[in-house]
N, C-alpha and C. Protein backbone atom coordinates (compact mmCIF):
# COMPACT_ATOMS: atom_id res chain seq x y z
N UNK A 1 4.16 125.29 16.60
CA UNK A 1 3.49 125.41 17.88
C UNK A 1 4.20 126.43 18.76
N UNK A 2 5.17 126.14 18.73
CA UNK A 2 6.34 127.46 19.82
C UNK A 2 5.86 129.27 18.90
N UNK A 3 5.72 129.05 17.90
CA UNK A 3 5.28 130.74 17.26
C UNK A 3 4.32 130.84 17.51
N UNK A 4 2.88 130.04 17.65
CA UNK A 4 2.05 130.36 18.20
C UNK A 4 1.70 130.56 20.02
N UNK A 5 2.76 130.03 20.73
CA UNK A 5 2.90 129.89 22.08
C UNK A 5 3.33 131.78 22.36
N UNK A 6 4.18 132.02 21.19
CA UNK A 6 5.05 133.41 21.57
C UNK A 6 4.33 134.10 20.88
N UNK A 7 3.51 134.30 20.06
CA UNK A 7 2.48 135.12 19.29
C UNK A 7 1.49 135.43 20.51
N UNK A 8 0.69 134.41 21.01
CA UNK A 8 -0.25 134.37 22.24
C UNK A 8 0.11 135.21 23.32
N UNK A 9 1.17 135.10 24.12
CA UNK A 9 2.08 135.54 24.89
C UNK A 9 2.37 136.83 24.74
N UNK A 10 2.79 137.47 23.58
CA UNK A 10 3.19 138.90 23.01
C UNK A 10 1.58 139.40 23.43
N UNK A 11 1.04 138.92 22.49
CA UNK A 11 -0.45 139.66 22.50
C UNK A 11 -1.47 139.69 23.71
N UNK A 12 -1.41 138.65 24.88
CA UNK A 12 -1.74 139.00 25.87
C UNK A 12 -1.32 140.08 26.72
N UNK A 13 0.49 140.01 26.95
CA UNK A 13 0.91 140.89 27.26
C UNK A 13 0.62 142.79 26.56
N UNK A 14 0.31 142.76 25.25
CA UNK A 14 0.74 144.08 24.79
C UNK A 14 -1.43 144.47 25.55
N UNK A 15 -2.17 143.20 25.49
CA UNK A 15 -3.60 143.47 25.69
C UNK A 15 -3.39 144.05 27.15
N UNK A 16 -3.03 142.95 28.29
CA UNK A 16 -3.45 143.53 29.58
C UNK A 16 -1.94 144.74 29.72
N UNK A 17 -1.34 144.97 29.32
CA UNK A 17 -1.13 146.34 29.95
C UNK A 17 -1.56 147.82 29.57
N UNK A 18 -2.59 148.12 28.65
CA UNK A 18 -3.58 149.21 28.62
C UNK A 18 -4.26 148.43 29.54
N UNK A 19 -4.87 147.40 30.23
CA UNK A 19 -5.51 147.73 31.06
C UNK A 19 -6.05 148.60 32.30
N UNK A 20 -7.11 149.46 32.37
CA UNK A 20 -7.31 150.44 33.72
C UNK A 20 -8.46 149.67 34.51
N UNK A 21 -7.98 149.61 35.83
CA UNK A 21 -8.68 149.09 36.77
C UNK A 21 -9.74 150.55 36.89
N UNK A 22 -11.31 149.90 37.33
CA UNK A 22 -11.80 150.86 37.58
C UNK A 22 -11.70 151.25 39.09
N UNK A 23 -12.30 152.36 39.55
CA UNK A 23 -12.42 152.80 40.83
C UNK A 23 -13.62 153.00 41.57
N UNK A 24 -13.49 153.48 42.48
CA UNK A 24 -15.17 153.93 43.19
C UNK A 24 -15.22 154.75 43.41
N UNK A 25 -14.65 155.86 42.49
CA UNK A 25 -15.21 157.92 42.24
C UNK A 25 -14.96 158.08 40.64
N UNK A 26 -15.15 159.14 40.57
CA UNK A 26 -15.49 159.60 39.08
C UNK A 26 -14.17 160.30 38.72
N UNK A 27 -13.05 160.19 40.02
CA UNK A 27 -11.58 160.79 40.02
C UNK A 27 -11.06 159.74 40.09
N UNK A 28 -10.61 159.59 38.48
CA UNK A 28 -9.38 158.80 37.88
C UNK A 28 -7.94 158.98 38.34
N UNK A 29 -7.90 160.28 38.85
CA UNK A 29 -6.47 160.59 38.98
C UNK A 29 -5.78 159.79 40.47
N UNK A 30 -4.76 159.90 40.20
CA UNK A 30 -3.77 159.54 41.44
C UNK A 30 -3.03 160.51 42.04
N UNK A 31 -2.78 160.52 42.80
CA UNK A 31 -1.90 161.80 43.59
C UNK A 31 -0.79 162.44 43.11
N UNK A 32 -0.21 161.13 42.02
CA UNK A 32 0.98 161.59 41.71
C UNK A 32 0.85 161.56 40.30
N UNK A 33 -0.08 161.80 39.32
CA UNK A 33 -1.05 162.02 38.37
C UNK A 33 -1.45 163.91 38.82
N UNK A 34 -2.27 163.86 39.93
CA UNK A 34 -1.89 165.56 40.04
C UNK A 34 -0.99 166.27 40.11
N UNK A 35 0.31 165.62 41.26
CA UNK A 35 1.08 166.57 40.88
C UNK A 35 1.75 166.80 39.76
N UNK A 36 1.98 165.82 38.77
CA UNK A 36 2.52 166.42 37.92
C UNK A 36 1.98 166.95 36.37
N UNK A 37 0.35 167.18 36.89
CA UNK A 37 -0.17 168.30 35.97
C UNK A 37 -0.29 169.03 36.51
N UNK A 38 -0.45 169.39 38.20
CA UNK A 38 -0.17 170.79 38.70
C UNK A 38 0.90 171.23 39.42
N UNK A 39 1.78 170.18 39.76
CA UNK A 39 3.09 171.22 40.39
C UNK A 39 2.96 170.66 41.52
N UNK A 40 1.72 170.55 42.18
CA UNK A 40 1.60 170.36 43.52
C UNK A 40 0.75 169.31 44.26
N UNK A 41 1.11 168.34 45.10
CA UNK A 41 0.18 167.40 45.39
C UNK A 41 -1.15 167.75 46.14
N UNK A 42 -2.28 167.15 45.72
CA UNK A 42 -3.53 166.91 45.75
C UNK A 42 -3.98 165.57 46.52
N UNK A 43 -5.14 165.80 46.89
CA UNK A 43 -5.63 164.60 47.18
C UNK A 43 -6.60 163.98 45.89
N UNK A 44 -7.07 162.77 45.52
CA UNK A 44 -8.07 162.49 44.98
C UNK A 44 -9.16 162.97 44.82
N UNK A 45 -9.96 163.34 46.14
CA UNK A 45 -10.64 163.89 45.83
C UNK A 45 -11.09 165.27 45.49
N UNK A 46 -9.53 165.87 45.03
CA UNK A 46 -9.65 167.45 44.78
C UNK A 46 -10.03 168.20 45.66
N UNK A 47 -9.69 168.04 46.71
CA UNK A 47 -10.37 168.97 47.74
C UNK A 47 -9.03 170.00 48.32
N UNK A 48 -9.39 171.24 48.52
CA UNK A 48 -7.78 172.32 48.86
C UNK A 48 -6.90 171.31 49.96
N UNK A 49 -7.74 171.36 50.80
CA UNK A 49 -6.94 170.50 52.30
C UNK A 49 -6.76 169.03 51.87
N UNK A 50 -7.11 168.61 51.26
CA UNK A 50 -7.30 166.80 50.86
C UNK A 50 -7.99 166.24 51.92
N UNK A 51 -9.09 166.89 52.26
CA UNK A 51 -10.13 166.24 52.68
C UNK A 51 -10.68 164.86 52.03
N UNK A 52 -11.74 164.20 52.74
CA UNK A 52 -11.61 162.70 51.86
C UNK A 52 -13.07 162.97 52.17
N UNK A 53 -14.15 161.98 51.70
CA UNK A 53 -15.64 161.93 51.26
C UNK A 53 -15.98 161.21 53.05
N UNK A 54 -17.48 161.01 52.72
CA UNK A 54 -17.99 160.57 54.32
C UNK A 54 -17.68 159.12 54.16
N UNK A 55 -17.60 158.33 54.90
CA UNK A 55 -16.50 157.37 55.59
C UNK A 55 -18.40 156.29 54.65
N UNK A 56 -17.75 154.94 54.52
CA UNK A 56 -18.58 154.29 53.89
C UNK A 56 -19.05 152.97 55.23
N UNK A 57 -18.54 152.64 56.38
CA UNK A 57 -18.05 151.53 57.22
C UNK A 57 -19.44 152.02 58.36
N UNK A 58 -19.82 153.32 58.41
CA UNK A 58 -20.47 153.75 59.85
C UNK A 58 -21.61 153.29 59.38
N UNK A 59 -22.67 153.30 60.79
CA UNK A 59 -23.98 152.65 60.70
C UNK A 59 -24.61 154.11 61.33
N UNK A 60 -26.02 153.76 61.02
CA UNK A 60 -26.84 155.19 61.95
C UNK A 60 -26.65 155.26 63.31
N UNK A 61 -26.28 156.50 63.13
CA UNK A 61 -25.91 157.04 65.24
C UNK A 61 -24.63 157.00 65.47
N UNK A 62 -23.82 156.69 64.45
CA UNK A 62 -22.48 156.63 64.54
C UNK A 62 -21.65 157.95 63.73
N UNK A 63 -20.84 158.15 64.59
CA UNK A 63 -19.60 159.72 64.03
C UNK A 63 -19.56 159.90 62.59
N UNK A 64 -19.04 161.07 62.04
CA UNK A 64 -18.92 161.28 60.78
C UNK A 64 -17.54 161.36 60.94
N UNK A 65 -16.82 160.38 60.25
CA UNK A 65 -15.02 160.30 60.07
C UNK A 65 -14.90 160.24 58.54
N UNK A 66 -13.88 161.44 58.48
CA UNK A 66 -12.81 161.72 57.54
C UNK A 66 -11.05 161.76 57.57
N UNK A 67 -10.85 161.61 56.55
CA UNK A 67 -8.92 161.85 56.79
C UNK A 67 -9.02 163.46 56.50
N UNK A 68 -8.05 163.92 56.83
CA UNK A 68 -7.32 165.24 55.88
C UNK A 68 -6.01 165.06 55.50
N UNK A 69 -5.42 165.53 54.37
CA UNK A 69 -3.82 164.88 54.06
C UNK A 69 -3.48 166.49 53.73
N UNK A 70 -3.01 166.84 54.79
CA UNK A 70 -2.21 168.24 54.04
C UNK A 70 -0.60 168.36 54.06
N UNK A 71 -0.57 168.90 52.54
CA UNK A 71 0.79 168.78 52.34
C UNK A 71 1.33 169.98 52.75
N UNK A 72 2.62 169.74 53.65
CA UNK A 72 3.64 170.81 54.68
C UNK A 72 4.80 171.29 54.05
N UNK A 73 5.00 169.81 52.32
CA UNK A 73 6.50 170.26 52.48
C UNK A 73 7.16 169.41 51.75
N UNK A 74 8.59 169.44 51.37
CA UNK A 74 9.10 168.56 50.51
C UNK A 74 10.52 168.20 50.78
N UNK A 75 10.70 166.71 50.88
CA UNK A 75 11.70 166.49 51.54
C UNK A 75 13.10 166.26 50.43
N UNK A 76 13.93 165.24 51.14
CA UNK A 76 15.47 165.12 50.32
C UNK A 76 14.74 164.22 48.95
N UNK A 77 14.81 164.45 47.72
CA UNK A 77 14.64 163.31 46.60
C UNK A 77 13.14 163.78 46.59
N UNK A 78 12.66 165.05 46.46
CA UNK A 78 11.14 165.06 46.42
C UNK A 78 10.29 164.77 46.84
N UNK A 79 10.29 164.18 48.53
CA UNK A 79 9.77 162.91 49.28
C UNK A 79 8.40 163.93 49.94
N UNK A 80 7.19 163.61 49.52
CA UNK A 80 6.16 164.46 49.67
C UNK A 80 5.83 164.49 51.69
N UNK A 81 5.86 165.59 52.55
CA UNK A 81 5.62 165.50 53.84
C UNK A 81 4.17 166.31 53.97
N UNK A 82 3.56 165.49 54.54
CA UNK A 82 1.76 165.42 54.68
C UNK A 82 1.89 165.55 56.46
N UNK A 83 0.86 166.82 57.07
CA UNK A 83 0.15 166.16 58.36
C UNK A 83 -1.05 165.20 57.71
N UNK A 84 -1.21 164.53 58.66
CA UNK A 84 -2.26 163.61 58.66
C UNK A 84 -3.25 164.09 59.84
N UNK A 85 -4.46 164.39 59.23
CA UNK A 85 -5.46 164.85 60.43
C UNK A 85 -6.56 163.57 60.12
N UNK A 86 -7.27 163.37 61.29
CA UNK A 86 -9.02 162.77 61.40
C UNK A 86 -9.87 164.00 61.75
N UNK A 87 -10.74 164.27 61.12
CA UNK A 87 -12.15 164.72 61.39
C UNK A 87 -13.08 163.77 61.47
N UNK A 88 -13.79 164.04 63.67
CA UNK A 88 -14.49 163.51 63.97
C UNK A 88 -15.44 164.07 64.02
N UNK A 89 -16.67 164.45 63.32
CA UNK A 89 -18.02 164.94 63.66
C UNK A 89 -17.52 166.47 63.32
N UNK A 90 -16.95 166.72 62.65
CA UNK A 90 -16.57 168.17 62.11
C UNK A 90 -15.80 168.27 62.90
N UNK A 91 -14.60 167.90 63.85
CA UNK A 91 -13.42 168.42 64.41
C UNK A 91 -12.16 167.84 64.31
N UNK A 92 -11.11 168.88 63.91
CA UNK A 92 -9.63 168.07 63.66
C UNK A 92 -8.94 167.78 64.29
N UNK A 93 -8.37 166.37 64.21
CA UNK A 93 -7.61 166.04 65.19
C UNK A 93 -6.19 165.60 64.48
N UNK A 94 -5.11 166.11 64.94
CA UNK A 94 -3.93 165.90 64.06
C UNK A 94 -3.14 164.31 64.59
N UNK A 95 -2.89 163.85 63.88
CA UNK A 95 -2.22 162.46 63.74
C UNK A 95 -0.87 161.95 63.78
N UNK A 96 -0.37 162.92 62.81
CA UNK A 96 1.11 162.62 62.45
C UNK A 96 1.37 163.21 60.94
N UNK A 97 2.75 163.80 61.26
CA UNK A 97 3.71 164.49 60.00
C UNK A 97 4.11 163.14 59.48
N UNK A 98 4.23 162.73 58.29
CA UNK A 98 4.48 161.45 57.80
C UNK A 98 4.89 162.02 56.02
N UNK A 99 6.30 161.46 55.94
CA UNK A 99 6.88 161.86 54.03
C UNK A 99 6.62 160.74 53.30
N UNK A 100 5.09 160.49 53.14
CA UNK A 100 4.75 159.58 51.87
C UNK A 100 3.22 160.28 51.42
N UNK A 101 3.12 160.00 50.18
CA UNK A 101 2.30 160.24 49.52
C UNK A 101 0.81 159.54 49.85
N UNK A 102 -0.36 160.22 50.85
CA UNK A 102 -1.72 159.56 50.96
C UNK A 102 -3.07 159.21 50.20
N UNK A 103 -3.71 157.96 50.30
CA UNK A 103 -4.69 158.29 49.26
C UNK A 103 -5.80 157.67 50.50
N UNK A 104 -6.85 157.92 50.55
CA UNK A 104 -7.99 156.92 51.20
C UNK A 104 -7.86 155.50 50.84
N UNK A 105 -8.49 154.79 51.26
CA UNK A 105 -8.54 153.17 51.13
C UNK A 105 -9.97 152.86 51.15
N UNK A 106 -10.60 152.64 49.65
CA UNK A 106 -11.86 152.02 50.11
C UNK A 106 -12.14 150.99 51.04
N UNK A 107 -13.47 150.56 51.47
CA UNK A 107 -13.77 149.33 52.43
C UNK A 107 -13.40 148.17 51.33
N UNK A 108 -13.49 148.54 49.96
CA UNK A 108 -13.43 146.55 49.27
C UNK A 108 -12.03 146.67 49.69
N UNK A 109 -11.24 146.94 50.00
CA UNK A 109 -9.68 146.67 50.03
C UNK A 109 -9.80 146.33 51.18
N UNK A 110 -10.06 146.66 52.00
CA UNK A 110 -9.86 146.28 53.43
C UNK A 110 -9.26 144.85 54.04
N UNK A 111 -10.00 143.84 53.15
CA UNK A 111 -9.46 142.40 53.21
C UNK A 111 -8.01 142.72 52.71
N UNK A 112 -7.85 142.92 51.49
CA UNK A 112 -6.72 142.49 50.65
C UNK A 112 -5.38 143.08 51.15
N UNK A 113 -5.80 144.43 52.38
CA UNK A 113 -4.75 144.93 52.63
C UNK A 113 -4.40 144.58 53.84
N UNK A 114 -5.20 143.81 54.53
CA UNK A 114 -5.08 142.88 56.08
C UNK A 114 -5.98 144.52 56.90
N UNK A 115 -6.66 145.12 56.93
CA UNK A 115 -7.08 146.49 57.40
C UNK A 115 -8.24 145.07 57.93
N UNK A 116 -8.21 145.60 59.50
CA UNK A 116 -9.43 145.04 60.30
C UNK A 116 -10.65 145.13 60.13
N UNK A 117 -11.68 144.41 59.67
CA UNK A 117 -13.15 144.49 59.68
C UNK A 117 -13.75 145.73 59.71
N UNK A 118 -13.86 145.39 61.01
CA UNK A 118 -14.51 146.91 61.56
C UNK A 118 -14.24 148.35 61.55
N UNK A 119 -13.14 148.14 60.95
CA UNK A 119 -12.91 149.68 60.88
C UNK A 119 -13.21 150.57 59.85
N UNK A 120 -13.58 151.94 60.27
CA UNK A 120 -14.77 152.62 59.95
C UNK A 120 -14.22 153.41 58.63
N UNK A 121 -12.88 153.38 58.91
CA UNK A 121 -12.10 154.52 57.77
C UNK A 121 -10.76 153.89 57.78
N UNK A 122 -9.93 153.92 56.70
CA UNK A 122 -8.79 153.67 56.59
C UNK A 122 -8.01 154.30 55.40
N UNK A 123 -6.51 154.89 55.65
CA UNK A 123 -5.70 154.78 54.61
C UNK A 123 -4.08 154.28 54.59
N UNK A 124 -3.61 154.68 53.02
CA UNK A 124 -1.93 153.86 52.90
C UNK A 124 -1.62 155.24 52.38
N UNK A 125 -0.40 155.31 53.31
CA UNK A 125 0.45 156.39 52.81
C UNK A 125 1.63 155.35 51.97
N UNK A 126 2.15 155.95 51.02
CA UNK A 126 2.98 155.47 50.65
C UNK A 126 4.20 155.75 49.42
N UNK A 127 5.45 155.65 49.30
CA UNK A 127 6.90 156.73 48.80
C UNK A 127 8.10 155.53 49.26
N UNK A 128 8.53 155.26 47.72
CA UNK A 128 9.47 154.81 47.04
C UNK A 128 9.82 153.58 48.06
N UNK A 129 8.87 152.81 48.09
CA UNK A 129 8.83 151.23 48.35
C UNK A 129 8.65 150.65 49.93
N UNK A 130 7.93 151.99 50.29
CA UNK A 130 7.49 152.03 52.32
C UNK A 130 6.62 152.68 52.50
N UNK A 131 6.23 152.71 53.16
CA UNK A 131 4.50 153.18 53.60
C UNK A 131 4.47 153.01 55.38
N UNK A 132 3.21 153.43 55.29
CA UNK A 132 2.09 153.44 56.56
C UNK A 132 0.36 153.43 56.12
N UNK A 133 0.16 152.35 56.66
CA UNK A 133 -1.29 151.80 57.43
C UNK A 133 -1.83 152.97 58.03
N UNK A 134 -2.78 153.51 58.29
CA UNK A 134 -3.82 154.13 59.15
C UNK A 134 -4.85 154.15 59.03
N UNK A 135 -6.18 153.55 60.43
CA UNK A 135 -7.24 153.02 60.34
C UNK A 135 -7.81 153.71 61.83
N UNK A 136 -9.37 153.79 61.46
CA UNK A 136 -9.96 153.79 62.78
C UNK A 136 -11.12 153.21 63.00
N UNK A 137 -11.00 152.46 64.32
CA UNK A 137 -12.16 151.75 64.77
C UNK A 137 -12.80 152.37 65.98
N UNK A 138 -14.39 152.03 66.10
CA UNK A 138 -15.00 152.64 67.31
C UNK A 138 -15.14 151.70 67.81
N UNK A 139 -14.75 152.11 69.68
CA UNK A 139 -15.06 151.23 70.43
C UNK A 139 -15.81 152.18 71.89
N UNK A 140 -16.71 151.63 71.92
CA UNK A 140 -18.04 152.17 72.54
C UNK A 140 -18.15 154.04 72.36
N UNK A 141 -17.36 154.84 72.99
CA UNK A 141 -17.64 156.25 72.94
C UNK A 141 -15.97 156.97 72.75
N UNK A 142 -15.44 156.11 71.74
CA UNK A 142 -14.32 156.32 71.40
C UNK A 142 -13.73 156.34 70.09
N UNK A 143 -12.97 156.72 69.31
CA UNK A 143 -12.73 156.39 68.05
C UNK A 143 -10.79 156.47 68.26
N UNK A 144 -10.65 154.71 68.13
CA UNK A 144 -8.97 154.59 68.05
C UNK A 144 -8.21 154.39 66.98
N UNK A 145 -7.12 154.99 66.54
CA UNK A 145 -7.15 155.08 65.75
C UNK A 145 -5.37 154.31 65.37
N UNK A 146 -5.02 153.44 64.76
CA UNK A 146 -4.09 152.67 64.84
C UNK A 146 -3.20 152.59 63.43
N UNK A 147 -2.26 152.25 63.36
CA UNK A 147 -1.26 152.62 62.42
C UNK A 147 -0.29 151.47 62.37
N UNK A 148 0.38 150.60 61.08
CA UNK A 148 1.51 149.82 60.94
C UNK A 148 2.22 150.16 60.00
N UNK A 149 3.46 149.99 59.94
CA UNK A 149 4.28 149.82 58.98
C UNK A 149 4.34 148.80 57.67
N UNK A 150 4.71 150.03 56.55
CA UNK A 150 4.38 148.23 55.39
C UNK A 150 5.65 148.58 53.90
N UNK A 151 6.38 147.61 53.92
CA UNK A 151 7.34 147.83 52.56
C UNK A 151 7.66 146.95 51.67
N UNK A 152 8.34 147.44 50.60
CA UNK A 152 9.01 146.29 50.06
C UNK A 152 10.69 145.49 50.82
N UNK A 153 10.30 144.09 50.55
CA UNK A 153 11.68 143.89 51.08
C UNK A 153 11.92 142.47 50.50
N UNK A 154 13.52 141.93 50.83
CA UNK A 154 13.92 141.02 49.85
C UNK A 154 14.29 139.66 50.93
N UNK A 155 13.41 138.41 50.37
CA UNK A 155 14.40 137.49 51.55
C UNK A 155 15.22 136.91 51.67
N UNK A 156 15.90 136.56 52.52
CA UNK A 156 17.02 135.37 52.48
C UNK A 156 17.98 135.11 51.37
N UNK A 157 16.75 134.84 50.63
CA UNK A 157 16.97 134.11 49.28
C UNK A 157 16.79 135.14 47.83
N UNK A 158 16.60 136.74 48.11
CA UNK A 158 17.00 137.39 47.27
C UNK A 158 15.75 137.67 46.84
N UNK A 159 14.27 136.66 47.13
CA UNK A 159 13.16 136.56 46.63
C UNK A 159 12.76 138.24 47.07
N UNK A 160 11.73 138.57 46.34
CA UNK A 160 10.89 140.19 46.90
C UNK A 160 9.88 139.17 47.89
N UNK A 161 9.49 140.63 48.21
CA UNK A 161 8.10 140.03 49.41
C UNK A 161 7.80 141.08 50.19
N UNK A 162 7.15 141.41 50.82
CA UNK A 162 6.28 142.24 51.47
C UNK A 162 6.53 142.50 53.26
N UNK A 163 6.60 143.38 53.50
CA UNK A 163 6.82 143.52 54.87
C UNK A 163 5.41 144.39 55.79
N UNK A 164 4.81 143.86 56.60
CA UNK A 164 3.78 144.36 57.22
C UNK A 164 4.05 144.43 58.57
N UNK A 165 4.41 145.21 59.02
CA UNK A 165 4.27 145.65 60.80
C UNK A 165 3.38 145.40 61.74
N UNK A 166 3.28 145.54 63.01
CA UNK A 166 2.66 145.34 63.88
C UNK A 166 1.88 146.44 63.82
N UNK A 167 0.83 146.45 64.42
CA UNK A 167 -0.31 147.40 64.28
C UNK A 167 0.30 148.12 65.74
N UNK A 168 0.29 149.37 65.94
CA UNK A 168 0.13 150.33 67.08
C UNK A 168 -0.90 151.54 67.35
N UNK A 169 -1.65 151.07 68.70
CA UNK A 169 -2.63 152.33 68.47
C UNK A 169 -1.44 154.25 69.11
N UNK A 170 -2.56 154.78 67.71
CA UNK A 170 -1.76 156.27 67.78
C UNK A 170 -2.64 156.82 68.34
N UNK A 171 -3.29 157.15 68.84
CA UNK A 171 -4.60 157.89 69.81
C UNK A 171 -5.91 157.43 69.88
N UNK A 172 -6.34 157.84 70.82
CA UNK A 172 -8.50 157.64 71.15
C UNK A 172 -8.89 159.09 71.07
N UNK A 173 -9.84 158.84 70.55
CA UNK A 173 -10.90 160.27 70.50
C UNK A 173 -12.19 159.97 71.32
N UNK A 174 -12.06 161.05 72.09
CA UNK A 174 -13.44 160.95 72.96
C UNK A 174 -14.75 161.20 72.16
N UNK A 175 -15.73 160.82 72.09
CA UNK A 175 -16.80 160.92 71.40
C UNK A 175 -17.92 161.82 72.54
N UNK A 176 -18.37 163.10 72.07
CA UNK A 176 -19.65 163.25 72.59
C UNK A 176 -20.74 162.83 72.67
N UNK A 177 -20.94 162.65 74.09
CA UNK A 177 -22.50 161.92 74.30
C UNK A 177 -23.78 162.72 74.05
């Protein structure tokens, strides 16, 4: 019974790790999957600037929001440095210089990553076990746009576990009427 307990065990294990989660684009790759078939980081969606697709969260009559992730630069240990822009309705608005690696965040994640309801667009930057949150929500003729901290960390007791920050808003965008 114990060889069949460790036979089972082996073979689950050797099954789920070829496992590939699927996605919601036809770009398999990861950021850090491009750079190192091209040298240089990319966004997902292959775009020069790392522009991101039209936002999935808006309803009719509501803004057209995108991220842009452009890479500036490369820090101590290879540490990738991105501005972070929003495009509201075709105009850029810059965010923040930030050294982690960005990807968009679909809406199904939104729960799983604590990202608020309503918000219209979101992403995770993230480089060698720390990150940043960034999300935006509209509120009446405004688009705010808010940001937390998120890492790995160890407790008390040596256990791993997760560290999530307080949310801070990083700017409002005026919306044309």
């Amino acid at each position: 019974m114990k060889k069949v307990f460790i036979v089972f065990t082996i073979s689950f294990l050797i099954i789920s790790c070829g496992k590939k989660e699927p996605t919601d684009s036809g770009n398999n790759k990861t950021t850090q999957d491009s750079k190192q078939e091209t040298g240089s980081i990319t966004t997902q969606k292959k775009d020069e600037t790392g522009s991101t697709g039209k936002t999935e969260n808006t309803k009719p009559g509501k803004p057209e929001v995108k991220w842009e992730f452009k890479r500036v630069g490369t820090g101590e240990y290879d540490t990738p440095i991105n501005d972070v822009n929003i495009i509201v309705n075709g105009k850029k608005h810059f965010i923040a210089k930030e050294y982690y690696s960005f990807s968009e965040m679909p809406v199904s994640d939104y729960k799983s990553y604590e990202i608020p309801a309503d918000a219209i667009i979101a992403t995770r930057g993230w480089w060698a076990g720390m990150g940043i949150d960034y999300w935006a929500v509209q509120q009446g003729y405004e688009i705010i746009v808010m940001k937390r901290e998120i890492g790995e960390t160890s407790g008390e007791d040596g256990e791993p576990g997760d560290y999530t920050g307080k949310p801070e808003k990083v700017t409002s965008i005026k919306l044309d009427q």
